[in-house]
N, C-alpha and C. Protein backbone atom coordinates (compact mmCIF):
# COMPACT_ATOMS: atom_id res chain seq x y z
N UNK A 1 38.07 -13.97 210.18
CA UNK A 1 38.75 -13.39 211.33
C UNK A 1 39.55 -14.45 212.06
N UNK A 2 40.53 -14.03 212.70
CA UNK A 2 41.64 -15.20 213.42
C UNK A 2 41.66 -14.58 214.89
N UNK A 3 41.24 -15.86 215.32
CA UNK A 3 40.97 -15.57 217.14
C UNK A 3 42.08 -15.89 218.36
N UNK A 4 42.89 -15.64 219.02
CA UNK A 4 43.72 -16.17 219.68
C UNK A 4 42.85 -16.61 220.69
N UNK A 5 43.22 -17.43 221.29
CA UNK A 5 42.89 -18.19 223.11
C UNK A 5 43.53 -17.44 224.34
N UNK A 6 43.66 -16.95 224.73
CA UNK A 6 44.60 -16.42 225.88
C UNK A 6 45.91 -17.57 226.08
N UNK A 7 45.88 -18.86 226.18
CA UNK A 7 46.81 -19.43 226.49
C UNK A 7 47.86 -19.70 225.27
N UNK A 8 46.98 -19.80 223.88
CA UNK A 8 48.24 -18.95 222.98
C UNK A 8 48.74 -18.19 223.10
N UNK A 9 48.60 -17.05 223.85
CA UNK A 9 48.67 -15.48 223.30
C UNK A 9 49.96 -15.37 224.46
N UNK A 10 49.86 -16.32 225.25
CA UNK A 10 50.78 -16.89 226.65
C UNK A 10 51.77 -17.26 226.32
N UNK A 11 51.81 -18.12 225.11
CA UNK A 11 52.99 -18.90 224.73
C UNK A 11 53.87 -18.34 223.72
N UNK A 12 53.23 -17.18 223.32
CA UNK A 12 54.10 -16.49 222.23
C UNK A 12 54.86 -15.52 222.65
N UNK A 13 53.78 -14.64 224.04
CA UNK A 13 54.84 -13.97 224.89
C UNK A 13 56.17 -14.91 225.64
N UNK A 14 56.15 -16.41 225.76
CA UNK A 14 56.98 -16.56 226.21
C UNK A 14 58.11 -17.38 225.09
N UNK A 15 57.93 -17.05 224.16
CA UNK A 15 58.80 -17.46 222.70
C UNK A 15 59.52 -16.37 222.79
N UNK A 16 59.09 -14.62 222.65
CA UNK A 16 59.89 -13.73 222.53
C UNK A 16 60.84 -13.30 223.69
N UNK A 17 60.52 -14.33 224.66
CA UNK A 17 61.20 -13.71 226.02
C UNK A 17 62.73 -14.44 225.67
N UNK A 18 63.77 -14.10 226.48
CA UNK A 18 64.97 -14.39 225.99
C UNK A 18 65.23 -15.93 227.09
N UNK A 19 65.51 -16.60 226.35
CA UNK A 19 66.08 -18.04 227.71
C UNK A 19 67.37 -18.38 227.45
N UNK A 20 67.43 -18.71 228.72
CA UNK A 20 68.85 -19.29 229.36
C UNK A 20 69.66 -20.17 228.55
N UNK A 21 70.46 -20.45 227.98
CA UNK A 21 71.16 -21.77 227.35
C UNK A 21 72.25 -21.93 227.99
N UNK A 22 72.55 -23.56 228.06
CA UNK A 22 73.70 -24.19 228.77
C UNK A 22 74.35 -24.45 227.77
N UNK A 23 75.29 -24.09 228.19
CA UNK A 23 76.80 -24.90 226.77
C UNK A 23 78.05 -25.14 228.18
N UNK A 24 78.63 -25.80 227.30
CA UNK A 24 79.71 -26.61 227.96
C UNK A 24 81.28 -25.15 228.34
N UNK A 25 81.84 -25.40 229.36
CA UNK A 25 82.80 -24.38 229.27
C UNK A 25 83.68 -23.93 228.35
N UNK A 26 84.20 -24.84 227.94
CA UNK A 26 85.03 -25.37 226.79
C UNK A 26 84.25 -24.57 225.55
N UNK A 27 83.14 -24.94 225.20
CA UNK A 27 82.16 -24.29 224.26
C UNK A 27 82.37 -23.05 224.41
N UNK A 28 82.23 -21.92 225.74
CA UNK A 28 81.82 -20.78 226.22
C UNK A 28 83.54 -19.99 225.40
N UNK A 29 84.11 -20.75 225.65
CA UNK A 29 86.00 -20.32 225.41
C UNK A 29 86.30 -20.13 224.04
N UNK A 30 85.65 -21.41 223.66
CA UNK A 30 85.49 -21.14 222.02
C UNK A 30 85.13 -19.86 221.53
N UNK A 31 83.85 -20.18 221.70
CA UNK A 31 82.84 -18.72 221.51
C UNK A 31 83.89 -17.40 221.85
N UNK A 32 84.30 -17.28 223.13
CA UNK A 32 84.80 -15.85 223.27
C UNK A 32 86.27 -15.74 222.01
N UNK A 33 86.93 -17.08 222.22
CA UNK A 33 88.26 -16.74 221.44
C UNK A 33 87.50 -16.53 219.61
N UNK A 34 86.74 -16.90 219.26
CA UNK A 34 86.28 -16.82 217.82
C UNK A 34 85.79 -15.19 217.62
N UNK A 35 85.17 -14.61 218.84
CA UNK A 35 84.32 -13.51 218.38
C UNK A 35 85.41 -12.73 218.74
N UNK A 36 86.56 -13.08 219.55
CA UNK A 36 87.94 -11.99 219.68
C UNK A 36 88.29 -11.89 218.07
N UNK A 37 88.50 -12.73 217.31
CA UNK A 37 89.61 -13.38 216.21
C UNK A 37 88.47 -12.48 215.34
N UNK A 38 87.17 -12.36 215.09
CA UNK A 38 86.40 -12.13 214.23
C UNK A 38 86.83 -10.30 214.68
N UNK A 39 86.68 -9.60 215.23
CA UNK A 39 86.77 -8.57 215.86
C UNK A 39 88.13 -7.78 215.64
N UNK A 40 89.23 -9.01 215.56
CA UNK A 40 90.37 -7.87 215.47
C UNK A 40 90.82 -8.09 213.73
N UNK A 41 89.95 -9.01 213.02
CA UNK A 41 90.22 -9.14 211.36
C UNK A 41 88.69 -8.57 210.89
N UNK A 42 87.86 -7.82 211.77
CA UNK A 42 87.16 -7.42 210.92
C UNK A 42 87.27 -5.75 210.21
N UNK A 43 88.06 -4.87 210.67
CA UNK A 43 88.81 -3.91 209.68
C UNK A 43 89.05 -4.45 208.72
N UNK A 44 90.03 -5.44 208.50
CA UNK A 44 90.83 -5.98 207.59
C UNK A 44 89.81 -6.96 206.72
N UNK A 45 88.88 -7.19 206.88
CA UNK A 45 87.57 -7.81 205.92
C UNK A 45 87.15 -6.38 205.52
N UNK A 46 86.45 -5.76 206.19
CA UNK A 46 86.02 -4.52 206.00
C UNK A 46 86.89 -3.69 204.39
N UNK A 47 88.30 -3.99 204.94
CA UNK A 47 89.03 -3.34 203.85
C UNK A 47 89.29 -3.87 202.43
N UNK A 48 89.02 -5.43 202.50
CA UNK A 48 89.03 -6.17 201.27
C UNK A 48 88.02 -5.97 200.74
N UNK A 49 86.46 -5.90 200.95
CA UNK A 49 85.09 -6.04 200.75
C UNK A 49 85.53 -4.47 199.62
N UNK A 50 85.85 -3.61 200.35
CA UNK A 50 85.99 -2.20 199.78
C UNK A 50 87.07 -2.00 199.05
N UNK A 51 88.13 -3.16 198.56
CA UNK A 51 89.50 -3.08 197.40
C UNK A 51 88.23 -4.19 196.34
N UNK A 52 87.44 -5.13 196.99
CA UNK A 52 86.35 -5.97 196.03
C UNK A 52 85.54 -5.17 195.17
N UNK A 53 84.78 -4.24 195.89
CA UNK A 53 83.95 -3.40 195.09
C UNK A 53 84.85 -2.48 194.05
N UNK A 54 85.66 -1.85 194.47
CA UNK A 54 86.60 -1.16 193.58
C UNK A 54 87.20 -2.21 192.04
N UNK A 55 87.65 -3.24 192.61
CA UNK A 55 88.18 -3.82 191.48
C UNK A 55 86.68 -4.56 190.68
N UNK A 56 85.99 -4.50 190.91
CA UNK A 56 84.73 -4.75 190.27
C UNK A 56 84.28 -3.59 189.84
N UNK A 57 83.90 -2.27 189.96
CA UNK A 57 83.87 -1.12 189.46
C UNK A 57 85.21 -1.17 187.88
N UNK A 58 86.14 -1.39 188.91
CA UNK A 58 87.20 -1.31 187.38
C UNK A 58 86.79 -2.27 186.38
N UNK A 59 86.69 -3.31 186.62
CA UNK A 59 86.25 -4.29 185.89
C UNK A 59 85.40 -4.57 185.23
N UNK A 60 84.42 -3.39 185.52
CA UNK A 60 83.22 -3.21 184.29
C UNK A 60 83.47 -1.98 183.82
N UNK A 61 84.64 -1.13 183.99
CA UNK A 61 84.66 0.19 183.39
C UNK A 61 85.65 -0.39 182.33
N UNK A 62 86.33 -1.33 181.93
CA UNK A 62 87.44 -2.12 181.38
C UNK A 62 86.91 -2.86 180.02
N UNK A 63 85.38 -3.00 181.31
CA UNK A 63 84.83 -3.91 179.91
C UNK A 63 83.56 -2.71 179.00
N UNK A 64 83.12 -1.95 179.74
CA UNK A 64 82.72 -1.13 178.44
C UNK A 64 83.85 -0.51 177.42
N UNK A 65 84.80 -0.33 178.33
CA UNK A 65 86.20 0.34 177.19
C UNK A 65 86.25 -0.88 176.27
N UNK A 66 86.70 -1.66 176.57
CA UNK A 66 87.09 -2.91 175.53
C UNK A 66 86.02 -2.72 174.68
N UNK A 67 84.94 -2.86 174.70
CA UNK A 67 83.35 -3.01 174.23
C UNK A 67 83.00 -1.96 173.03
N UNK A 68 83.47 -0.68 173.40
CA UNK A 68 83.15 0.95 172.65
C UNK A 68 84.20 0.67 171.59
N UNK A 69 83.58 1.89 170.32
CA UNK A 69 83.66 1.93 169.32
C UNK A 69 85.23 1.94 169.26
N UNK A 70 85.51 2.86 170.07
CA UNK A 70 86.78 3.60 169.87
C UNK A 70 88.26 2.44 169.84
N UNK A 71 87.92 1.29 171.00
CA UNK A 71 88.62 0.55 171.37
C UNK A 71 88.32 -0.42 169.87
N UNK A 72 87.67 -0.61 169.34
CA UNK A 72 87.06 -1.71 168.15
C UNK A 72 87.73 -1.25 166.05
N UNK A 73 88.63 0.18 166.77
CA UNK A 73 88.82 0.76 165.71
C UNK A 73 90.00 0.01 164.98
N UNK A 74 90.34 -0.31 163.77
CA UNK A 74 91.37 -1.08 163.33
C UNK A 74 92.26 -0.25 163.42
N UNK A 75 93.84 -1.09 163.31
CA UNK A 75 94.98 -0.07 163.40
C UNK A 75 95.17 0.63 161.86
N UNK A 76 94.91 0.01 161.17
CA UNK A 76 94.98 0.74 159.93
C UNK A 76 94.89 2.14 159.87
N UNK A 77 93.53 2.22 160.69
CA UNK A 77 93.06 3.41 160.62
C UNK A 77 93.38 4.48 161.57
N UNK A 78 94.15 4.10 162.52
CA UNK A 78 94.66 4.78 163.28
C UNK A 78 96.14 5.01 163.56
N UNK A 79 96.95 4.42 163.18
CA UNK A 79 98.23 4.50 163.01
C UNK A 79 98.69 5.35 162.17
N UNK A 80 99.57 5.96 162.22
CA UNK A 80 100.25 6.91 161.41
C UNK A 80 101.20 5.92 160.32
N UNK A 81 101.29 5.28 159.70
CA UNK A 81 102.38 4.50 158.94
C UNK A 81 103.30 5.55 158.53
N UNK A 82 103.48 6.78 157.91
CA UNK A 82 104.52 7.37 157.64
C UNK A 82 105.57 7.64 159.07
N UNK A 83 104.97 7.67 159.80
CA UNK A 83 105.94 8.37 161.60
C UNK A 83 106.57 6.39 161.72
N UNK A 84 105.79 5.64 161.54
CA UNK A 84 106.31 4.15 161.74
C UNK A 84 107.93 4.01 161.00
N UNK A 85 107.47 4.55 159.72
CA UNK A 85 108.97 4.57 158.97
C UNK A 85 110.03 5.25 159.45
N UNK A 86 111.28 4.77 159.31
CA UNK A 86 112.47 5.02 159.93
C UNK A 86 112.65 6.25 158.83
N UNK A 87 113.07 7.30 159.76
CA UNK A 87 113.55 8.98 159.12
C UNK A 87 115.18 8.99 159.63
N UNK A 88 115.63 9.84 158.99
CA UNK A 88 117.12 10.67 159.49
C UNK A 88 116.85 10.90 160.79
N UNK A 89 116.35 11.70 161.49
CA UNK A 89 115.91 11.97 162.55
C UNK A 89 115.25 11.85 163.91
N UNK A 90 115.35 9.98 163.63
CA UNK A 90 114.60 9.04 164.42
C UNK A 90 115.17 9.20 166.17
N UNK A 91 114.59 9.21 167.18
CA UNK A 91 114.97 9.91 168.23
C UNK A 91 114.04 8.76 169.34
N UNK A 92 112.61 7.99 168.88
CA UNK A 92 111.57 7.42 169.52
C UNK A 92 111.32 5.78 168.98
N UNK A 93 111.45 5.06 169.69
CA UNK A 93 110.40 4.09 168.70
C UNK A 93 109.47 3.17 170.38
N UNK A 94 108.88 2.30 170.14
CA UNK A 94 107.99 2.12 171.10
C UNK A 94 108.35 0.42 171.57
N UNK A 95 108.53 0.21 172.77
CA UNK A 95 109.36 -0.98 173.37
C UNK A 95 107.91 -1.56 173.91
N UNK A 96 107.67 -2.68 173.17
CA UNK A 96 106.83 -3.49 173.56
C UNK A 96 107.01 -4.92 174.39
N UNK A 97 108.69 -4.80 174.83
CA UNK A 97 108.55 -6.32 175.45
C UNK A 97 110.31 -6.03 175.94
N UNK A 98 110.87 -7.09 176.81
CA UNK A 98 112.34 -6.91 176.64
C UNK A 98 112.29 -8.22 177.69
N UNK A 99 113.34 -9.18 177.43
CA UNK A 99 113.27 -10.55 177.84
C UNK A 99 114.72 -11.19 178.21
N UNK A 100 115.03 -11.74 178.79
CA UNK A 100 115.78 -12.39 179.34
C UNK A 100 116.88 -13.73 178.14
N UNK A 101 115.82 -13.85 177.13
CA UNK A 101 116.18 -14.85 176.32
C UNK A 101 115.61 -15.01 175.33
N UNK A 102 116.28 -14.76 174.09
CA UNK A 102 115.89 -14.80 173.07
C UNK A 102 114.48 -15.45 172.35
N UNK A 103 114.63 -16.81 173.08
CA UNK A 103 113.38 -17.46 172.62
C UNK A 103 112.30 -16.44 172.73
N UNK A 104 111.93 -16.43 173.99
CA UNK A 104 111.01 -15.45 174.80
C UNK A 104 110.90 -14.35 173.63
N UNK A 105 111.68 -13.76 173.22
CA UNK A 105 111.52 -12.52 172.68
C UNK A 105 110.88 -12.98 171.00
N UNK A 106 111.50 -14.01 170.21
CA UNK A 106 110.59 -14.43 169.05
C UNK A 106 109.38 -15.14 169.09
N UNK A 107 109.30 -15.71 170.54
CA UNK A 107 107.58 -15.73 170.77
C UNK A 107 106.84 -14.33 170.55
N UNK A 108 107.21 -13.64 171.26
CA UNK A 108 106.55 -12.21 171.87
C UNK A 108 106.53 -11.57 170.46
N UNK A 109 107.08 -11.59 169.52
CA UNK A 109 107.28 -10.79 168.18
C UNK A 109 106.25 -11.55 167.61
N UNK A 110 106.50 -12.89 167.43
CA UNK A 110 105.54 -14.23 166.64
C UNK A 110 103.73 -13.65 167.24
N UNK A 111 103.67 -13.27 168.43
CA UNK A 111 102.35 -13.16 168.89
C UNK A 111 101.95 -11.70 168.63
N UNK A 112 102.68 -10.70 168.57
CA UNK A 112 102.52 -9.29 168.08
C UNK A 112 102.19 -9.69 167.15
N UNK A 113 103.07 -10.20 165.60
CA UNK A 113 102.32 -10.03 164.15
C UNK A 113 101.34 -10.79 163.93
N UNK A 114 100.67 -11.81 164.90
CA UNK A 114 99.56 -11.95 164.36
C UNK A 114 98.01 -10.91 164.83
N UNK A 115 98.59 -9.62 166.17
CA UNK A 115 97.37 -9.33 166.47
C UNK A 115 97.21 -7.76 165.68
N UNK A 116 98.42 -7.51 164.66
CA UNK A 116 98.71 -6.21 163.94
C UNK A 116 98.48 -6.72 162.42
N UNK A 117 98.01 -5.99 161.56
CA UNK A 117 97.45 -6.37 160.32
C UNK A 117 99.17 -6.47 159.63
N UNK A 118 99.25 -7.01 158.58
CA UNK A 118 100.26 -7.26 157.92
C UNK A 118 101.20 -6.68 157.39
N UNK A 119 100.37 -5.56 156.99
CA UNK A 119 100.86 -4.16 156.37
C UNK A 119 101.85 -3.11 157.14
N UNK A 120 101.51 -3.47 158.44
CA UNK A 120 101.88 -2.59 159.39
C UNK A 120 103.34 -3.33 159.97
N UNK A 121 102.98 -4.61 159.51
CA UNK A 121 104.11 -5.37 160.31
C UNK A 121 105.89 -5.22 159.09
N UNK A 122 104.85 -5.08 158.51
CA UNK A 122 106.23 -4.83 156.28
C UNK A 122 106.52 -3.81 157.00
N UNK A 123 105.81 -2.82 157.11
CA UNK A 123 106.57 -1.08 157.03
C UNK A 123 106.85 -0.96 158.60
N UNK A 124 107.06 -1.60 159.17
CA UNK A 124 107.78 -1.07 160.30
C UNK A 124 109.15 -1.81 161.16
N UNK A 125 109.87 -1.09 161.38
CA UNK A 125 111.56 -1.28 161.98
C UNK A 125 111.31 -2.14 162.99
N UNK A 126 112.08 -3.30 163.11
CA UNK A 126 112.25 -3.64 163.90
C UNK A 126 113.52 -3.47 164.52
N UNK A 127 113.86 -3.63 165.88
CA UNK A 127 115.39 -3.29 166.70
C UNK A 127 114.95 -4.45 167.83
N UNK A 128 116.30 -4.63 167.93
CA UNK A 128 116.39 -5.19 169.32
C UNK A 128 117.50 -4.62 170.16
N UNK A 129 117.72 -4.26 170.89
CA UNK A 129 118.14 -3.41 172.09
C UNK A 129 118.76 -4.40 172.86
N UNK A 130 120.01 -4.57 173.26
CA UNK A 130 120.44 -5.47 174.09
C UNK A 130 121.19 -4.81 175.01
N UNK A 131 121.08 -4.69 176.27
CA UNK A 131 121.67 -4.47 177.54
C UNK A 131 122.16 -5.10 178.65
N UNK A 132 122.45 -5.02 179.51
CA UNK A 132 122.99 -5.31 180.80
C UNK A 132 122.33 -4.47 181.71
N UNK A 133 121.64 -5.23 182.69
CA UNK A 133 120.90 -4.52 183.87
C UNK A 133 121.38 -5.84 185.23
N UNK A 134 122.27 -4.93 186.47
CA UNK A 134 122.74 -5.84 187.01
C UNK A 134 123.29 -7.45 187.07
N UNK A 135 124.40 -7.26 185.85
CA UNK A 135 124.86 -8.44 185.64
C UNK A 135 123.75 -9.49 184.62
N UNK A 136 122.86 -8.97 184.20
CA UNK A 136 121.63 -9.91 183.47
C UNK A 136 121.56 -9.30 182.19
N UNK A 137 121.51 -9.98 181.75
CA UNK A 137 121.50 -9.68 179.71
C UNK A 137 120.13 -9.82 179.57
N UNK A 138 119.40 -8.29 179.05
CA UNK A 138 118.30 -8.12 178.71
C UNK A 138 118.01 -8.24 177.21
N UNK A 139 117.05 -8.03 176.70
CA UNK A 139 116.78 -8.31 174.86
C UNK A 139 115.49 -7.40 175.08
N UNK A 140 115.61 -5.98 175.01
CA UNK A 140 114.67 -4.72 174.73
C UNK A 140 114.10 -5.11 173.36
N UNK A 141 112.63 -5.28 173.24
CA UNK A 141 111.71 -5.28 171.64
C UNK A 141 111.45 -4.02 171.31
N UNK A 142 111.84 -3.31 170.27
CA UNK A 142 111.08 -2.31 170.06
C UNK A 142 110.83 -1.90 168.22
N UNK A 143 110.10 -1.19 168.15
CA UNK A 143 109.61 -1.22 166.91
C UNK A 143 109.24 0.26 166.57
N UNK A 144 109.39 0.66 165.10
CA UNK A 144 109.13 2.10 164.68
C UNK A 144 110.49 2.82 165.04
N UNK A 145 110.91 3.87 164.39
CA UNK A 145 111.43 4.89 164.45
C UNK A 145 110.78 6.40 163.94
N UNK A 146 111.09 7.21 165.55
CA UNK A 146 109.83 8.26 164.82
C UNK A 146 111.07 9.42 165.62
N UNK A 147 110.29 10.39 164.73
CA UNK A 147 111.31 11.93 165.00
C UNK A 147 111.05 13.04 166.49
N UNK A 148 109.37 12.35 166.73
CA UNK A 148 109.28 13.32 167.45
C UNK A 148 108.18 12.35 168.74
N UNK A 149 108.14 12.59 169.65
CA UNK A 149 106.96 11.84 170.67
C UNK A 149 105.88 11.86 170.86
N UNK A 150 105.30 12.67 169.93
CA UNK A 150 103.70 12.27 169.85
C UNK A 150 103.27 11.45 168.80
N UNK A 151 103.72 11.70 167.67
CA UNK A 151 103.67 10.21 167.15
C UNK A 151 103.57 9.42 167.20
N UNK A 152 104.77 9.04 168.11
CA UNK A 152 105.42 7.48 169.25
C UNK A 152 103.90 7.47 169.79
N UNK A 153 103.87 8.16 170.81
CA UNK A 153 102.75 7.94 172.10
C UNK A 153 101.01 7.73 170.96
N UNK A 154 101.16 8.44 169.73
CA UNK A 154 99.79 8.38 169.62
C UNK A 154 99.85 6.77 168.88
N UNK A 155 101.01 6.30 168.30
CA UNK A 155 100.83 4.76 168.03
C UNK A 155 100.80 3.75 168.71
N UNK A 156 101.37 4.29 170.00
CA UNK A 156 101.68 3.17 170.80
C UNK A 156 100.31 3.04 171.72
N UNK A 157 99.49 4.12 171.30
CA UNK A 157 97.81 4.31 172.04
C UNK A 157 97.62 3.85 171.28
N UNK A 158 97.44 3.25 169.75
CA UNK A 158 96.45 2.62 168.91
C UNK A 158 97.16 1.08 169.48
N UNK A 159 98.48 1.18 169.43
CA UNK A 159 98.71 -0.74 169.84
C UNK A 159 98.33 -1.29 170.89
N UNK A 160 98.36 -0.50 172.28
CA UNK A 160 97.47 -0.87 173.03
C UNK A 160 95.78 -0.85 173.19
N UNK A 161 95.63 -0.78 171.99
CA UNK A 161 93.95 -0.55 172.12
C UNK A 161 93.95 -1.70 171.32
N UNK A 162 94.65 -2.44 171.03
CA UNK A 162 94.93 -3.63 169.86
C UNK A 162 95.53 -4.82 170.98
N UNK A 163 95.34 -4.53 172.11
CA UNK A 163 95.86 -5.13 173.39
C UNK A 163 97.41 -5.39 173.22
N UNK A 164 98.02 -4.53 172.58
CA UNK A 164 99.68 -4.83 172.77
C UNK A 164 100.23 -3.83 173.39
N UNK A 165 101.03 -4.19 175.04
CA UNK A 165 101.34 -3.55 175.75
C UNK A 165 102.88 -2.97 175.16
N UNK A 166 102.96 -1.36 175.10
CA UNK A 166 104.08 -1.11 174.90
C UNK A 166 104.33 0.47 175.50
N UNK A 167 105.45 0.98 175.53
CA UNK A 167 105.55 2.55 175.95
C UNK A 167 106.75 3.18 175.29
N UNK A 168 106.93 4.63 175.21
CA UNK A 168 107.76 5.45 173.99
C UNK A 168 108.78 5.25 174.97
N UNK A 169 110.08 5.03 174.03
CA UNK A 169 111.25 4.66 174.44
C UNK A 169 112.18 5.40 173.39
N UNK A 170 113.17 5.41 173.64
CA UNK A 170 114.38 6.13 172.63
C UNK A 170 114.63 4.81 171.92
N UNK A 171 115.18 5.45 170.47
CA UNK A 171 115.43 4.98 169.47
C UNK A 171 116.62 3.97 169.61
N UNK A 172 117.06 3.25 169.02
CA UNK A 172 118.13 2.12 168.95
C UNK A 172 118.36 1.51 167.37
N UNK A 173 119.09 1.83 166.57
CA UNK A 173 119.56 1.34 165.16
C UNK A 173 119.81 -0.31 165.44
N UNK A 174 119.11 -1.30 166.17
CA UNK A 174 120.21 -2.70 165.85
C UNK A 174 119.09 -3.31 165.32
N UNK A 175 118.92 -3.92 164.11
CA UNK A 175 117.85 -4.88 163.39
C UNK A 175 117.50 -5.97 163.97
N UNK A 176 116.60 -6.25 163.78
CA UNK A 176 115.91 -7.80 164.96
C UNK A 176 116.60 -8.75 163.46
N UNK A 177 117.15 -9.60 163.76
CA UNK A 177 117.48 -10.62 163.14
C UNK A 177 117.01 -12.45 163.46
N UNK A 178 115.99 -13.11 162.28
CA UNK A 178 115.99 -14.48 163.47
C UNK A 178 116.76 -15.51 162.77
């Protein structure tokens, strides 16, 4: 058993009691201007904490995708190679990059064929697309010629599951040449 004394039992009531503290004025100014500053950015913490959790939510929904079967599937097996081949009727092919300067653009091709199996890289069109967008000479990448847009869209879902960013674009006859 544990016994208090009364004059313990004295000193603990006067631990919980609240006391006085001296601080310097200067100190007191601080204090108020910090807990102002904390007060009018704490919405704005509030709102990052809650864009934090979100992008961490995404960020593990990203990584089971990456992770699952579906994402792990080779392109072989999912690509259409006949819609890849250039038809009479070519209307789609899928723009994976468009660059400012050539170099740029035979990197970006150089790093595509190594993350697409080989086979895929023989049988399919290459174009390059060259434009003018406000006075700036662009170099559009695109690849495949297909007749109709689901095709396009369902290959260009297997290349990005192959992490190569691209989207269905209209067709263009000019051969990538290096």
């Amino acid at each position: 058993m544990f016994y208090l004394h009364v004059t313990h039992l004295n000193k603990l009531k006067w631990l919980k009691q609240p006391r006085p503290i001296l601080i310097e004025k200067s100190d007191l100014e601080l204090l108020k201007s910090s807990a102002a500053q904390w007060e009018s950015s704490q919405p704005k913490v509030e709102q990052l904490l809650k864009l934090e959790n979100k992008l961490t939510q995404l960020a593990t929904n990203l990584k089971q995708l990456n992770e699952s079967d579906v994402l792990n599937t080779r392109v072989n097996d999912v690509v259409n190679n006949e819609s890849i081949l250039k038809t009479d009727s070519a209307l789609f092919a899928l723009q994976i990059a468009a660059f400012k300067n050539k170099n740029a653009l035979q990197k970006k091709l150089s790093e595509f064929q190594k993350k697409i199996p080989q086979n895929i890289i023989l049988s399919t069109e290459i174009n390059v697309e060259t434009v003018s967008v406000n006075n700036t000479t662009f170099y559009r990448l695109k690849l495949g010629a297909y007749s109709n847009s689901a095709d396009a869209k369902n290959d260009c879902l297997a290349l990005i599951k192959q992490q190569v960013a691209c989207f269905v674009s209209y067709y263009v006859q000019q051969p990538y040449k290096q």
